[in-house]
Protein backbone atom coordinates (compact mmCIF):
# COMPACT_ATOMS: atom_id res chain seq x y z
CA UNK A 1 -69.65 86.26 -66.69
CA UNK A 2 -68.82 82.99 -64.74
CA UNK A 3 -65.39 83.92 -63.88
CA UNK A 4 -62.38 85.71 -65.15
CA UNK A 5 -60.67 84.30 -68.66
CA UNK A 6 -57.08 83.16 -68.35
CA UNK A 7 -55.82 86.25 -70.59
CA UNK A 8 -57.33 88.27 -67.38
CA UNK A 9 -55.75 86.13 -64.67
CA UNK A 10 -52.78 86.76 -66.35
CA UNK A 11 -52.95 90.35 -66.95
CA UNK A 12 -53.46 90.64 -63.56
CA UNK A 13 -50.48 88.66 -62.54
CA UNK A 14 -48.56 91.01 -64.56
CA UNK A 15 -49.91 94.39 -63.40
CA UNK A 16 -49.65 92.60 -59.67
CA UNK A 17 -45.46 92.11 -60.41
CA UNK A 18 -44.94 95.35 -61.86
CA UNK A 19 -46.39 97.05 -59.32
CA UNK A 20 -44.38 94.77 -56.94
CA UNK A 21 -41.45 95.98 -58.94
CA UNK A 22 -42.10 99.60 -58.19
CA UNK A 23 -42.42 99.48 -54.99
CA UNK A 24 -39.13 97.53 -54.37
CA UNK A 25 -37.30 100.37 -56.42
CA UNK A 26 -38.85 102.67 -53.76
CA UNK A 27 -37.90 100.92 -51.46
CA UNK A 28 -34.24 100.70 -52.51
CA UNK A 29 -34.06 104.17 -53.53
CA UNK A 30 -34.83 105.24 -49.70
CA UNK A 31 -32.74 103.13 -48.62
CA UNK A 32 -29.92 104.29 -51.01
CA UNK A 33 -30.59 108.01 -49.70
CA UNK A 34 -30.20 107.02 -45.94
CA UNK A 35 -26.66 105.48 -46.72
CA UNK A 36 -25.63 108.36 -48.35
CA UNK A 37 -26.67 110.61 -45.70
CA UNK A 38 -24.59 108.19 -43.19
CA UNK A 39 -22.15 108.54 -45.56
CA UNK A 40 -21.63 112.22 -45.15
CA UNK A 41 -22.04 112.12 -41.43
CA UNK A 42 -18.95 109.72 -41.87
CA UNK A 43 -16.98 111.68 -43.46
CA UNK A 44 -17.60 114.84 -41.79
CA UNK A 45 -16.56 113.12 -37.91
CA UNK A 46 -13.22 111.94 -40.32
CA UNK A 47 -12.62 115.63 -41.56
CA UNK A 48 -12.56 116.47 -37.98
CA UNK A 49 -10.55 113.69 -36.63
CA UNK A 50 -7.72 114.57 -39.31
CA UNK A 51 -7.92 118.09 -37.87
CA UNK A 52 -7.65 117.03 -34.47
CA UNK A 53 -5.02 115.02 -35.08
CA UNK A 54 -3.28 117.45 -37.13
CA UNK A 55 -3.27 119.94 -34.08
CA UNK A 56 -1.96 117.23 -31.74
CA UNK A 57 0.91 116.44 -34.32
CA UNK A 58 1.78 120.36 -34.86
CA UNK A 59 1.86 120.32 -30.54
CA UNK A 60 4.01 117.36 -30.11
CA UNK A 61 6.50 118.79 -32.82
CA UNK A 62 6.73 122.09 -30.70
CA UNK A 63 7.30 119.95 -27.62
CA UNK A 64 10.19 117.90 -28.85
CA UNK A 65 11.31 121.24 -31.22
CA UNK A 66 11.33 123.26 -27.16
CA UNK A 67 13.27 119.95 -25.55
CA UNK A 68 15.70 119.93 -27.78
CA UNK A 69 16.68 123.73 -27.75
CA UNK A 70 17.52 123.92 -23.96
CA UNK A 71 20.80 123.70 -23.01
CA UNK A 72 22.20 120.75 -21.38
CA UNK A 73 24.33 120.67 -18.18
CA UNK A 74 27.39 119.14 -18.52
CA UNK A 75 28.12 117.37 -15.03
CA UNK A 76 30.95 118.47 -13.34
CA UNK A 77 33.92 115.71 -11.93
């Protein structure tokens, strides 16, 4: 056998891009995985900043609620 045949250089090109193929969609699928995992660490840190900022908005609303129940002094002429 002097050398491969086209029909084998081609079946080899074939098998060579498939496999190619594969290992993109690997690729992409742990890549896909890693952005969803950022994407939960994301939205857990928001979930806690909403909390956070919940708490600071119930304090503030106590503050001005406590201001504006004491009694003012009237000043005297």
């Amino acid at each position: 056998m002097p050398g491969l045949e086209l029909a084998e250089v081609i079946l080899a090109v074939i098998i060579g891009t498939l496999a190619a193929i594969v290992y993109s969609l690997r690729v992409l699928i742990l890549l896909e995985r890693r952005v969803a995992s950022m994407e939960m660490n994301i939205q857990k840190m928001a979930g806690k900043i909403i909390k956070e900022e919940v708490l600071i908005e119930k304090a503030l609303k106590k503050r001005k609620s406590s201001t504006k129940k004491s009694p003012k002094r009237r000043k005297r002429r």
